[in-house]
PDB file of N, CA and C in Angstrom:
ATOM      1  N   UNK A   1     -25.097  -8.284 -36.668  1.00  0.00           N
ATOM      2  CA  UNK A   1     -24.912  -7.861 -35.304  1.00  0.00           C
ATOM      3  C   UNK A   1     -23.410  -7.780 -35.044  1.00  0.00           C
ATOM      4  N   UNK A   2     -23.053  -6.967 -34.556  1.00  0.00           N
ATOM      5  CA  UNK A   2     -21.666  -6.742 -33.895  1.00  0.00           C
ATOM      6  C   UNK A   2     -21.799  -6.664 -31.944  1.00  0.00           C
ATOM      7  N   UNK A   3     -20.438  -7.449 -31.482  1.00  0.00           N
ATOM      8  CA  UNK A   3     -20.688  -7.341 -30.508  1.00  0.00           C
ATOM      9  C   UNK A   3     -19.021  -7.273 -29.949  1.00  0.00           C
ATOM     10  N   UNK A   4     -18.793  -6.844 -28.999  1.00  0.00           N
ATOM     11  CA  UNK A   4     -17.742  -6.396 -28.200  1.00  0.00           C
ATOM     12  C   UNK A   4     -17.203  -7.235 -27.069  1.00  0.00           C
ATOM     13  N   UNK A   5     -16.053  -7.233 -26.844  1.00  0.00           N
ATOM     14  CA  UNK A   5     -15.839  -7.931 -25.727  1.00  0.00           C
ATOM     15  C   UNK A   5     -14.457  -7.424 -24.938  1.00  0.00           C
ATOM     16  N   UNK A   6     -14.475  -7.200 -23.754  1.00  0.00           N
ATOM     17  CA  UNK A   6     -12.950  -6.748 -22.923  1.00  0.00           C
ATOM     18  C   UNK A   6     -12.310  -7.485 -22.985  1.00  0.00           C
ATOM     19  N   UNK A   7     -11.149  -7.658 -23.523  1.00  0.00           N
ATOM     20  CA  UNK A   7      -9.967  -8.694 -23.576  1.00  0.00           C
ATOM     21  C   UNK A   7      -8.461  -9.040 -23.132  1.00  0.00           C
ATOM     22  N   UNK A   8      -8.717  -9.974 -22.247  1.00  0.00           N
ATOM     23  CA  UNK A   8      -6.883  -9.434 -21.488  1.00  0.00           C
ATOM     24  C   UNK A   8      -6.609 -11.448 -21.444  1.00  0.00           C
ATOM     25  N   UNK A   9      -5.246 -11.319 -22.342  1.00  0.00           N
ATOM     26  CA  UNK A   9      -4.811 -13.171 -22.022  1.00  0.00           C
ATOM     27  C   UNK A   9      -5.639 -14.217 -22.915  1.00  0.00           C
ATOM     28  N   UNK A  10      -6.427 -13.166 -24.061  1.00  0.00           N
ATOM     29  CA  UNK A  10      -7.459 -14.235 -24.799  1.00  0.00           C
ATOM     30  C   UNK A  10      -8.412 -14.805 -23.960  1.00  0.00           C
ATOM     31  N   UNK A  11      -9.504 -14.208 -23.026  1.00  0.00           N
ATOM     32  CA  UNK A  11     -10.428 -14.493 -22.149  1.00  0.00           C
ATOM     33  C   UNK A  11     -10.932 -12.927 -21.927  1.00  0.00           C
ATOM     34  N   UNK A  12     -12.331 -13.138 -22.025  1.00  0.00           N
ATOM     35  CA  UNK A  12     -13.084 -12.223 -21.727  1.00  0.00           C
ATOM     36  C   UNK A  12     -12.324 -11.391 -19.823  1.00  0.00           C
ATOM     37  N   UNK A  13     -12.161 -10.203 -20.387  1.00  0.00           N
ATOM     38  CA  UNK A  13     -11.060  -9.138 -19.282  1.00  0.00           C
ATOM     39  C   UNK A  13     -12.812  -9.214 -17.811  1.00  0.00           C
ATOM     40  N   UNK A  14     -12.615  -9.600 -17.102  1.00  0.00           N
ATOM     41  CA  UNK A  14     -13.029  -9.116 -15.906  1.00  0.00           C
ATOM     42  C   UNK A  14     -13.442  -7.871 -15.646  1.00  0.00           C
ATOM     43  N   UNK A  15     -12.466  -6.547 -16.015  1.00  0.00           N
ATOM     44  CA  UNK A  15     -12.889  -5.114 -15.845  1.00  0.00           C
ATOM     45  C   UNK A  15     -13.218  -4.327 -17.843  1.00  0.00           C
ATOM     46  N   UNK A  16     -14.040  -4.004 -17.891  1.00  0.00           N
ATOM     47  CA  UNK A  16     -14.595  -3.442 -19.397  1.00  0.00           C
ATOM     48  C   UNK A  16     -13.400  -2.337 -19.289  1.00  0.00           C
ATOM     49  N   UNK A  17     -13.282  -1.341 -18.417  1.00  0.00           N
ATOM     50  CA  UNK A  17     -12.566   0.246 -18.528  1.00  0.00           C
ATOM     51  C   UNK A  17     -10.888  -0.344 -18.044  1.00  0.00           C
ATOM     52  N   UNK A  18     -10.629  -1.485 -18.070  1.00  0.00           N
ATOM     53  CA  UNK A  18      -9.197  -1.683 -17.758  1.00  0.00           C
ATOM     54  C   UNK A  18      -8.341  -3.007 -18.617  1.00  0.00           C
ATOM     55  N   UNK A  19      -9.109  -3.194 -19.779  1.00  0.00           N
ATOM     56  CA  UNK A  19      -8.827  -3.806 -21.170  1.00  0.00           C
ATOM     57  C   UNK A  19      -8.203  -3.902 -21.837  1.00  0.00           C
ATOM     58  N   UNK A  20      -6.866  -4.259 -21.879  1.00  0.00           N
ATOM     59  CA  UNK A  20      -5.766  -4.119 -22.977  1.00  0.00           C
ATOM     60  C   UNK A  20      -6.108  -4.033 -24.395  1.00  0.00           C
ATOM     61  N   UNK A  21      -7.233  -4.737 -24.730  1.00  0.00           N
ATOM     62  CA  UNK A  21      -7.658  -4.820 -26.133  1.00  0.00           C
ATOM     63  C   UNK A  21      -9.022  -5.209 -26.051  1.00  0.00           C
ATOM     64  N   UNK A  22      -9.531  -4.908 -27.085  1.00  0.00           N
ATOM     65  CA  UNK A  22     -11.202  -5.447 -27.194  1.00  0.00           C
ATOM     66  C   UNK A  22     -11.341  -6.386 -29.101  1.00  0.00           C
ATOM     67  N   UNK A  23     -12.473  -7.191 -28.620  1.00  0.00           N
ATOM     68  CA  UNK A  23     -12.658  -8.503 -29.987  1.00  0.00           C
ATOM     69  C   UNK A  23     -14.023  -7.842 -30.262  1.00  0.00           C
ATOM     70  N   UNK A  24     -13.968  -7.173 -31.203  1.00  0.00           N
ATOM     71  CA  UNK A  24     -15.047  -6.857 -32.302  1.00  0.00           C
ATOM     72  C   UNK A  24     -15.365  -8.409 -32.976  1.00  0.00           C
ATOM     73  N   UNK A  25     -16.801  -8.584 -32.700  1.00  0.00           N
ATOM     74  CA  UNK A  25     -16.904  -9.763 -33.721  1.00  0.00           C
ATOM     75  C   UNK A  25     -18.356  -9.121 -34.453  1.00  0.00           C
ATOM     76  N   UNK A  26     -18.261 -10.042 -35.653  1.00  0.00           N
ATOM     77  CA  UNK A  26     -19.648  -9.646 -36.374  1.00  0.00           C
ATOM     78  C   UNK A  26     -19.804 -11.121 -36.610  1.00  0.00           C
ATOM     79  N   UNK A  27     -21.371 -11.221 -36.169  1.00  0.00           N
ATOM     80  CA  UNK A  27     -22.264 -12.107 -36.549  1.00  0.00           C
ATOM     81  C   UNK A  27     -23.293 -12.117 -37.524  1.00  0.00           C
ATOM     82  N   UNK A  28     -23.807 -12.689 -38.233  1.00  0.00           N
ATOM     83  CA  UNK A  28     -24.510 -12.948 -39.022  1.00  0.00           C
ATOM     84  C   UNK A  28     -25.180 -13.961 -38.872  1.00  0.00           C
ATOM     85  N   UNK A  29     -26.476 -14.264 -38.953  1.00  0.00           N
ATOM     86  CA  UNK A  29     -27.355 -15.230 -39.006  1.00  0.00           C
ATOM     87  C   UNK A  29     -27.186 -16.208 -38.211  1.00  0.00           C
ATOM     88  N   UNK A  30     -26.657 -15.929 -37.031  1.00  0.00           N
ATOM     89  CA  UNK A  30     -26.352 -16.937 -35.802  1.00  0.00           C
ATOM     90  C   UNK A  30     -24.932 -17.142 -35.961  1.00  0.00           C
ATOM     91  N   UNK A  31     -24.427 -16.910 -37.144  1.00  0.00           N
ATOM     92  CA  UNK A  31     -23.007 -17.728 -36.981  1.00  0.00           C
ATOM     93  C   UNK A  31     -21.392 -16.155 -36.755  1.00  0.00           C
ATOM     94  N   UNK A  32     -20.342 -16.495 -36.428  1.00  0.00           N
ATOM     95  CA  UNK A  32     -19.566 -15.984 -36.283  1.00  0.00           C
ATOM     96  C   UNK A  32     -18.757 -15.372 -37.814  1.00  0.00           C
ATOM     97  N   UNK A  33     -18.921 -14.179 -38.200  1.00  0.00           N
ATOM     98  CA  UNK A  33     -18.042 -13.922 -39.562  1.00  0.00           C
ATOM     99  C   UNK A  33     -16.921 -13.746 -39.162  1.00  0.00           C
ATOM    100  N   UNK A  34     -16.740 -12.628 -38.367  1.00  0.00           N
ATOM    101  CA  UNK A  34     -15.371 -12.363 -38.215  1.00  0.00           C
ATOM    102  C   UNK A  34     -15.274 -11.760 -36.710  1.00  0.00           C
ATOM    103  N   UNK A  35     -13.700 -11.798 -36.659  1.00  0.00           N
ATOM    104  CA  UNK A  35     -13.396 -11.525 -35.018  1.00  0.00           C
ATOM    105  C   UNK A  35     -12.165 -10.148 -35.443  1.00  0.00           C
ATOM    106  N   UNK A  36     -12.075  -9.016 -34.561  1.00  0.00           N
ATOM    107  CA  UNK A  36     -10.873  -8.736 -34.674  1.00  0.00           C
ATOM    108  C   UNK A  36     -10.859  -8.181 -33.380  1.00  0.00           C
ATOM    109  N   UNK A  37      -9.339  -7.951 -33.309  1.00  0.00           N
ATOM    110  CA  UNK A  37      -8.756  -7.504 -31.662  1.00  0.00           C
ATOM    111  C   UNK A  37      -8.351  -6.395 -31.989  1.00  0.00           C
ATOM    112  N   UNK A  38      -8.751  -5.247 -31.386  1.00  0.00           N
ATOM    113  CA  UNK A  38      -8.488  -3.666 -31.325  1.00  0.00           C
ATOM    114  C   UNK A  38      -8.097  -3.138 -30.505  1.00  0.00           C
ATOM    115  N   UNK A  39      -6.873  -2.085 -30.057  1.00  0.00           N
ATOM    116  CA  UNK A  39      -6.501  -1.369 -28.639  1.00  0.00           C
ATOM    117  C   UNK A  39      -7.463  -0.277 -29.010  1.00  0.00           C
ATOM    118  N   UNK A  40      -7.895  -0.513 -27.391  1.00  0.00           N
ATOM    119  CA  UNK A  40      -8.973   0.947 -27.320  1.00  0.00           C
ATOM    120  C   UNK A  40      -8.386   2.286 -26.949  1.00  0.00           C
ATOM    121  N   UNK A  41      -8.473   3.417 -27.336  1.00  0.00           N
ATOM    122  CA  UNK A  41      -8.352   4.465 -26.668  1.00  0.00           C
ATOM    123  C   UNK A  41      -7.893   4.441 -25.325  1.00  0.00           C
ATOM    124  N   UNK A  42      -7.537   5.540 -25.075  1.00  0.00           N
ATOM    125  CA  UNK A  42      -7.009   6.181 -23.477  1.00  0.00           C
ATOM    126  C   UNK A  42      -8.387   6.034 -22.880  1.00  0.00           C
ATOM    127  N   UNK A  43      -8.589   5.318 -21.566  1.00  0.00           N
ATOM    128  CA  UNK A  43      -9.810   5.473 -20.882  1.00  0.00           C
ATOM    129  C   UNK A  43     -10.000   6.371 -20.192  1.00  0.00           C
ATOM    130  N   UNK A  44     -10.917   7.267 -20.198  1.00  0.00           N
ATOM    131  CA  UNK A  44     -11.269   8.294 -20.091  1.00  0.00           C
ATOM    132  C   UNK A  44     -13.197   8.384 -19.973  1.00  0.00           C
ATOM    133  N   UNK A  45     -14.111   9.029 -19.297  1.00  0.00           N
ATOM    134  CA  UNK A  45     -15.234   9.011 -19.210  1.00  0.00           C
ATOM    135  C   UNK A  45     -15.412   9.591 -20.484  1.00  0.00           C
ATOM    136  N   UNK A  46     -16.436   8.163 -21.516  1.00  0.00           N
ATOM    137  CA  UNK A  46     -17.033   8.873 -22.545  1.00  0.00           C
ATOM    138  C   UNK A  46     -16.259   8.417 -23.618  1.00  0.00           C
ATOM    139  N   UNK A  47     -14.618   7.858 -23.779  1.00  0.00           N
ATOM    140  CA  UNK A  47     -13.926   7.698 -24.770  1.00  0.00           C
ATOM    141  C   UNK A  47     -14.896   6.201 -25.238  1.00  0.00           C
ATOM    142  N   UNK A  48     -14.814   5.088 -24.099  1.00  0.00           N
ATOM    143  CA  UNK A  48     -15.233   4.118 -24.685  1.00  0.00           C
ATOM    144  C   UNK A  48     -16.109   4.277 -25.405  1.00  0.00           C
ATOM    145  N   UNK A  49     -17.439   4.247 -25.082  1.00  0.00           N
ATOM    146  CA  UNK A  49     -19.044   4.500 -25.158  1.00  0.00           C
ATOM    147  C   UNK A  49     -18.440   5.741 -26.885  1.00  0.00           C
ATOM    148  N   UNK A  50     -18.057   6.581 -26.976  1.00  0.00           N
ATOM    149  CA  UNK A  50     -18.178   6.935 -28.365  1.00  0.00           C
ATOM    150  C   UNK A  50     -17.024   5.747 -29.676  1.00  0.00           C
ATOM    151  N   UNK A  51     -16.165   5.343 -28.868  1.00  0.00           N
ATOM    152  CA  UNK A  51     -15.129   4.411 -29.901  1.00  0.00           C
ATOM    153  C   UNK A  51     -16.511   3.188 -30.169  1.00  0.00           C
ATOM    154  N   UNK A  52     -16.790   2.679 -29.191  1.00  0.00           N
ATOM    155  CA  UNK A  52     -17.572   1.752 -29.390  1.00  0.00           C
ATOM    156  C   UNK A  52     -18.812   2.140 -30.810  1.00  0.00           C
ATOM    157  N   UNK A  53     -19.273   3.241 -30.114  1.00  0.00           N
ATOM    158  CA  UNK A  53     -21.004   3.905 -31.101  1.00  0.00           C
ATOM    159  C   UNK A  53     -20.253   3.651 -32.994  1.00  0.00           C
ATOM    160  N   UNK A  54     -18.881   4.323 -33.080  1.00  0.00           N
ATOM    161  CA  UNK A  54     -18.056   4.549 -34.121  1.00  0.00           C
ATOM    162  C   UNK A  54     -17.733   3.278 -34.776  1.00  0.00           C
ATOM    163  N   UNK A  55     -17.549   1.979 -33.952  1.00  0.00           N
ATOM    164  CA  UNK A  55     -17.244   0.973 -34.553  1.00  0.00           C
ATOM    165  C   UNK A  55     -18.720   0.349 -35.237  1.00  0.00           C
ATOM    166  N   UNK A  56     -19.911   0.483 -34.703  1.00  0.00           N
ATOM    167  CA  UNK A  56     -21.287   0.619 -34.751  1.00  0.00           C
ATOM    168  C   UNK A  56     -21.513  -1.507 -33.683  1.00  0.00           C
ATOM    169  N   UNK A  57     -20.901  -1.077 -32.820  1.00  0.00           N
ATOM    170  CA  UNK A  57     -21.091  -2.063 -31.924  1.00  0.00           C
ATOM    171  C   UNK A  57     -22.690  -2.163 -31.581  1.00  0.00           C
ATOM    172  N   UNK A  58     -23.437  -3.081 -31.813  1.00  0.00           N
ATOM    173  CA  UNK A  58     -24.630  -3.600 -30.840  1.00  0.00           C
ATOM    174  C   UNK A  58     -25.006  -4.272 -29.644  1.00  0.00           C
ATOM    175  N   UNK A  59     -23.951  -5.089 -28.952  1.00  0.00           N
ATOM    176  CA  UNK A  59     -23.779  -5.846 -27.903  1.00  0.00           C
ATOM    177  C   UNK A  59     -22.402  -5.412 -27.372  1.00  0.00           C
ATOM    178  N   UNK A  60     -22.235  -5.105 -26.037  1.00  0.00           N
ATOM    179  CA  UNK A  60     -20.848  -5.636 -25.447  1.00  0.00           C
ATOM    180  C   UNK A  60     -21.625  -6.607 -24.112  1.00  0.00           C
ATOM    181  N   UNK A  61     -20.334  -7.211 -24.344  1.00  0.00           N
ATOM    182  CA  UNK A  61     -20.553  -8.536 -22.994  1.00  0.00           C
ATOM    183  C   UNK A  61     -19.084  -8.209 -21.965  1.00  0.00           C
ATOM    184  N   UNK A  62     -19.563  -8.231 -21.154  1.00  0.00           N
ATOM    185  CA  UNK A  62     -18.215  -8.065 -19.698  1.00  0.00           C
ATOM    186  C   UNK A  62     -18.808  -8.580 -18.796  1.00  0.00           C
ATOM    187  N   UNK A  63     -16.972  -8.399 -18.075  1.00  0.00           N
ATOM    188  CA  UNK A  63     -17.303  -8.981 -16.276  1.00  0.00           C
ATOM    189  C   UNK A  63     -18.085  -7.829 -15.861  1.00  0.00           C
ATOM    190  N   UNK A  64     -17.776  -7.059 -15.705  1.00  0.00           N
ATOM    191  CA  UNK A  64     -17.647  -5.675 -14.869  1.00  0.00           C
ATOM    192  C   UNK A  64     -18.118  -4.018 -15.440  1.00  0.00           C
ATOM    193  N   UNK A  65     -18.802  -3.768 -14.991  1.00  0.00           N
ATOM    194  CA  UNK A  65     -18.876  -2.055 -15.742  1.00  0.00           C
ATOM    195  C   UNK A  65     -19.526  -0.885 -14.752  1.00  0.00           C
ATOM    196  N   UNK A  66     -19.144  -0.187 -14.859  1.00  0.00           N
ATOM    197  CA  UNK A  66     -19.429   1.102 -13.838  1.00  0.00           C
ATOM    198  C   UNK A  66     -21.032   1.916 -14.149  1.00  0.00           C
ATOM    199  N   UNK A  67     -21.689   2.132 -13.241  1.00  0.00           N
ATOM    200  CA  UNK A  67     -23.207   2.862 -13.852  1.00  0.00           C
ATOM    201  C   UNK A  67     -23.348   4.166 -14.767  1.00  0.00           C
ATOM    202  N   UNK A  68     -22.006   4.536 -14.818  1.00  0.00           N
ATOM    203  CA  UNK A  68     -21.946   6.047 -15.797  1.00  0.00           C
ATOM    204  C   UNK A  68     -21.837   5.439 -16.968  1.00  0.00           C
ATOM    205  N   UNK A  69     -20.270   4.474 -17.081  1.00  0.00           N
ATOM    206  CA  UNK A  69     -20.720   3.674 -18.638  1.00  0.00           C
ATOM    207  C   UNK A  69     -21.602   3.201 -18.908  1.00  0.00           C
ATOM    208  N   UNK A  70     -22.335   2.577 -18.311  1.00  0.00           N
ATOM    209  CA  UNK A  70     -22.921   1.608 -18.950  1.00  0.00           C
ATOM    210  C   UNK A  70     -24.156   2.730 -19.402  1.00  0.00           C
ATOM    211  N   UNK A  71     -24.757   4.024 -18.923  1.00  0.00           N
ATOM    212  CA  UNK A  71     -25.580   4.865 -18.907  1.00  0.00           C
ATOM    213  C   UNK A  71     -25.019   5.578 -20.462  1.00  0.00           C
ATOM    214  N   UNK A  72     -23.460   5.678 -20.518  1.00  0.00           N
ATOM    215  CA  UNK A  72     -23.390   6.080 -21.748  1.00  0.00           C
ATOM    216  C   UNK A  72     -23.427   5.477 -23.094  1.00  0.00           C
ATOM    217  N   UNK A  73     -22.975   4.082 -23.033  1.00  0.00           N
ATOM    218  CA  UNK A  73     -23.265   3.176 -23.872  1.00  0.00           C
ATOM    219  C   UNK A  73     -25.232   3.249 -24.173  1.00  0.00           C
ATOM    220  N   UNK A  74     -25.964   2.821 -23.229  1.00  0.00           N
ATOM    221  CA  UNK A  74     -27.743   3.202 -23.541  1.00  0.00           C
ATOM    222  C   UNK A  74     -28.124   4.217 -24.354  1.00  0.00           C
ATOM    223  N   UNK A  75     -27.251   5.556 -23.963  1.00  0.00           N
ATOM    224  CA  UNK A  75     -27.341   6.478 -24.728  1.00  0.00           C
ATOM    225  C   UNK A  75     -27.294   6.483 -26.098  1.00  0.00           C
ATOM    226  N   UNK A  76     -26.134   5.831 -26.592  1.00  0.00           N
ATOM    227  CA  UNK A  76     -25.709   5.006 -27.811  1.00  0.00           C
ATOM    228  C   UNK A  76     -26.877   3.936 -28.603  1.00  0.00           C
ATOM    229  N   UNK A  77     -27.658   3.250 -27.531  1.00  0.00           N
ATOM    230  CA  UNK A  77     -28.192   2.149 -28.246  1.00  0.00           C
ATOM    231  C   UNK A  77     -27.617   1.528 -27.887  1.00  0.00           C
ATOM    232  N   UNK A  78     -26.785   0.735 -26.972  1.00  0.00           N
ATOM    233  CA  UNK A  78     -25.980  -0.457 -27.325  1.00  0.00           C
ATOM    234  C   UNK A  78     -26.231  -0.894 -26.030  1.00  0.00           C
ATOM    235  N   UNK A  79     -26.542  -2.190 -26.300  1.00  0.00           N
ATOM    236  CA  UNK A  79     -26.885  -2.971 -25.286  1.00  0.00           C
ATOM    237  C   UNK A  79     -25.707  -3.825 -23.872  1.00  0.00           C
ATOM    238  N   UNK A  80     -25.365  -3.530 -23.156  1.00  0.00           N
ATOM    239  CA  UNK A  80     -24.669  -3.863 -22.295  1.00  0.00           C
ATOM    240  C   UNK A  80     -25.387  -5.359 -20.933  1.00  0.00           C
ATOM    241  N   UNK A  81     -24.197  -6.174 -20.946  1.00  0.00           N
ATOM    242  CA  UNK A  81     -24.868  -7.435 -20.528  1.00  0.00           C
ATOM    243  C   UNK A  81     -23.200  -7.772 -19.214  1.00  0.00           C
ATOM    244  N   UNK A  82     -24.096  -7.501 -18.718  1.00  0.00           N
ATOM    245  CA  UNK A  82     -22.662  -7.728 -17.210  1.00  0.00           C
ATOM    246  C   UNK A  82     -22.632  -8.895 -16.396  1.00  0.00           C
ATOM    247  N   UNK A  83     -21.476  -9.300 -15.798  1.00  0.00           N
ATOM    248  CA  UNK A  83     -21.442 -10.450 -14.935  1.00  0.00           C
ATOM    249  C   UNK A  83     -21.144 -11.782 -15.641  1.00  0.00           C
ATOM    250  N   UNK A  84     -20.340 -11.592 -17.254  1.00  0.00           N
ATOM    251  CA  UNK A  84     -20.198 -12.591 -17.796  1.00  0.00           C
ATOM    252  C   UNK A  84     -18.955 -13.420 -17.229  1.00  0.00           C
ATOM    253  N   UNK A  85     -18.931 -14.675 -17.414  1.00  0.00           N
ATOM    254  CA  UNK A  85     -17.197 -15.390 -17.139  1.00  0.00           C
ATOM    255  C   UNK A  85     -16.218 -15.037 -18.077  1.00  0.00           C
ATOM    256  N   UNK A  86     -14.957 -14.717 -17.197  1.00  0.00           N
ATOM    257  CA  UNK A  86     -13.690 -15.451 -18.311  1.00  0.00           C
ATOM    258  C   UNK A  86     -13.977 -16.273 -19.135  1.00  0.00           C
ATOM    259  N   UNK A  87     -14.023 -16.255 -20.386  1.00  0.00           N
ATOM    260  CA  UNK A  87     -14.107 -17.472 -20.767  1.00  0.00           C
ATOM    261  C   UNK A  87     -13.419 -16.817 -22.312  1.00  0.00           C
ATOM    262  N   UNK A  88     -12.766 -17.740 -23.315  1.00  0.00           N
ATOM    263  CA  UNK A  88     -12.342 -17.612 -24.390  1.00  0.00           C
ATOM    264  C   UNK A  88     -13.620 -17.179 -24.866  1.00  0.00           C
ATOM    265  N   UNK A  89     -13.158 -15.831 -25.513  1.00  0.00           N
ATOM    266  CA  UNK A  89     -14.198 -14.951 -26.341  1.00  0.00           C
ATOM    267  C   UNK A  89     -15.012 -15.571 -27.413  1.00  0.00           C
ATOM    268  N   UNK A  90     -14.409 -16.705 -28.446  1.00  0.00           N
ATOM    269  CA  UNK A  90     -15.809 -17.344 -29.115  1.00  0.00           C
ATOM    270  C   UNK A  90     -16.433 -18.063 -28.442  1.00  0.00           C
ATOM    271  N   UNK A  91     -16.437 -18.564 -27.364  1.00  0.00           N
ATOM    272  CA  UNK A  91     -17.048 -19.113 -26.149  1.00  0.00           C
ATOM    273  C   UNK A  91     -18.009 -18.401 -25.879  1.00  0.00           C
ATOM    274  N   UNK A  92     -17.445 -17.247 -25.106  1.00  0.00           N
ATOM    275  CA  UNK A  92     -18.411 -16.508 -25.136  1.00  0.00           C
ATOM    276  C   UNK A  92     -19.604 -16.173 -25.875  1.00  0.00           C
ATOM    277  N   UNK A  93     -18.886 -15.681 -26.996  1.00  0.00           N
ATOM    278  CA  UNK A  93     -20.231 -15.694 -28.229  1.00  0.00           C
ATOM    279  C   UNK A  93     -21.090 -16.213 -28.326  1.00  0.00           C
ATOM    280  N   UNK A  94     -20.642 -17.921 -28.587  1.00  0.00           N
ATOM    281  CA  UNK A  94     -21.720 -18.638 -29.169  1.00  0.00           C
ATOM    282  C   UNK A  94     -22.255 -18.979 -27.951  1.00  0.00           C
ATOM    283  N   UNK A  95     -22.066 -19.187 -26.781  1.00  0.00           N
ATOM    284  CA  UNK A  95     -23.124 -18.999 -25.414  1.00  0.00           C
ATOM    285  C   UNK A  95     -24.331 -18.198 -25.686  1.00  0.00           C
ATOM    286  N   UNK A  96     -23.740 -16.928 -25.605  1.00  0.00           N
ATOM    287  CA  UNK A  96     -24.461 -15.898 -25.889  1.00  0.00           C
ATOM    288  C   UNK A  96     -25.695 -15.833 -27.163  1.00  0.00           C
ATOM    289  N   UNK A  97     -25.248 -16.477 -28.063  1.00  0.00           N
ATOM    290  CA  UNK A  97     -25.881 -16.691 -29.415  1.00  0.00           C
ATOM    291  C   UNK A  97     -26.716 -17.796 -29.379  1.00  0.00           C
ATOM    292  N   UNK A  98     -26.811 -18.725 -28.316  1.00  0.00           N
ATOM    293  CA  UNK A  98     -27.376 -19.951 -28.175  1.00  0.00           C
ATOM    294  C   UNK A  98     -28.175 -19.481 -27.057  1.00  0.00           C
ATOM    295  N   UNK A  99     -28.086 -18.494 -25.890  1.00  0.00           N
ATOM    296  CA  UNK A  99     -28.811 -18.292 -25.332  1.00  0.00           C
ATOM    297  C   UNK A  99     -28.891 -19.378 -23.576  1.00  0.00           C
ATOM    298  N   UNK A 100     -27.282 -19.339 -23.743  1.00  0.00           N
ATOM    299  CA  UNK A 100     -26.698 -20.542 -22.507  1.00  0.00           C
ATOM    300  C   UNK A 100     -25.808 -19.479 -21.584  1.00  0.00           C
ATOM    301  N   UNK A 101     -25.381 -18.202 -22.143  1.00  0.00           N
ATOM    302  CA  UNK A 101     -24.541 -17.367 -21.118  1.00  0.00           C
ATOM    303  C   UNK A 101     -25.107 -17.034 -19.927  1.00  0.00           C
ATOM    304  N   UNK A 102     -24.501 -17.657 -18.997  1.00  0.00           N
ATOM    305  CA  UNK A 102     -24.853 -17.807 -17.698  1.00  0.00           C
ATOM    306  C   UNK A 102     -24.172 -16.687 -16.777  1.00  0.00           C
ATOM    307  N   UNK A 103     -24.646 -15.473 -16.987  1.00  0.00           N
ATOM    308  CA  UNK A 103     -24.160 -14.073 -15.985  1.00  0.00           C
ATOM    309  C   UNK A 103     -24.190 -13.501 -14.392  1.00  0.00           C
ATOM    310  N   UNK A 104     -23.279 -13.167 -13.856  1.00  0.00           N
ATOM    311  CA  UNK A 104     -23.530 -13.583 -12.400  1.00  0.00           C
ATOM    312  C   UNK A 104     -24.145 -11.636 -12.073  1.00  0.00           C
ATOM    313  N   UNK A 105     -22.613 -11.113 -10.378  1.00  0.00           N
ATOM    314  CA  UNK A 105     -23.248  -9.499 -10.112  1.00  0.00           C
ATOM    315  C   UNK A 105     -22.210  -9.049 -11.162  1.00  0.00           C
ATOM    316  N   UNK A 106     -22.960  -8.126 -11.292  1.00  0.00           N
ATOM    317  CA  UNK A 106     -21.882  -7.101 -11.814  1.00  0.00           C
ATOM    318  C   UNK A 106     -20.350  -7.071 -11.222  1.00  0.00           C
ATOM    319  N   UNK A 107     -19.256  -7.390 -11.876  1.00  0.00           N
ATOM    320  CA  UNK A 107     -18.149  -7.097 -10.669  1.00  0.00           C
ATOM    321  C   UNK A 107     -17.574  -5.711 -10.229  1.00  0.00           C
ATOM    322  N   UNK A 108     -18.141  -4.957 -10.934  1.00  0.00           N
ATOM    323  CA  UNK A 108     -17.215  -3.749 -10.887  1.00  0.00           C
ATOM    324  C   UNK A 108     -18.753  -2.324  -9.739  1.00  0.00           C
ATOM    325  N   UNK A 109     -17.832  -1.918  -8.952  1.00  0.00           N
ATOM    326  CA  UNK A 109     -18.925  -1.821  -8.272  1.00  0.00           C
ATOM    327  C   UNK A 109     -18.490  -0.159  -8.418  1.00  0.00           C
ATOM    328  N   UNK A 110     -17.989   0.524  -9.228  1.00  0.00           N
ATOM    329  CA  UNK A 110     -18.407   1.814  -9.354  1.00  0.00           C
ATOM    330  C   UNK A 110     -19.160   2.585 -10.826  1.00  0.00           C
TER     331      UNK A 110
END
């Protein structure tokens, strides 16, 4: 499984489309293989949602995401999970992987 995360300050970024960098991680069998930090593309409708499909992402986790992305990411297959905390990105993860990520509203309200 690969999964994605918006990243600004080493903490999951609040806004997905306003991200200085994103943490590709791949998991395996519950556990964490590897992490890497990537600058995304110029944001633009559609850049994410195909960089993402290309990296062959299965999960992104964010604060925040707009109903067109997140409609284009589905398109993709890729599962989108909103309303997560700041929180240091393997934090995140293994929440997520344990089935403890506690997600609030969506923050991003376009």
């Amino acid at each position: 499984m690969r999964i994605a995360i918006p990243v600004s300050d080493g903490q999951l970024s609040p806004h997905f489309g306003h991200a200085p960098e994103f943490a590709v991680i791949d998991v395996i069998n519950g556990e964490i293989t590897s992490v890497h930090y990537l600058t995304p593309p110029p944001h633009e409708p559609g850049s994410l949602p195909g960089w993402m499909h290309e990296l062959q992402v299965d999960v992104i986790i964010c604060g925040g995401m707009g109903m067109r992305a997140q409609q284009f990411f589905h398109q993709y297959g890729i599962e989108v999970i909103v309303g997560a905390p700041s929180l240091p990105v393997e934090e995140v993860v293994q929440q997520y992987l344990a089935g403890t990520l506690e997600t609030g509203e969506n923050i991003c309200d376009h």
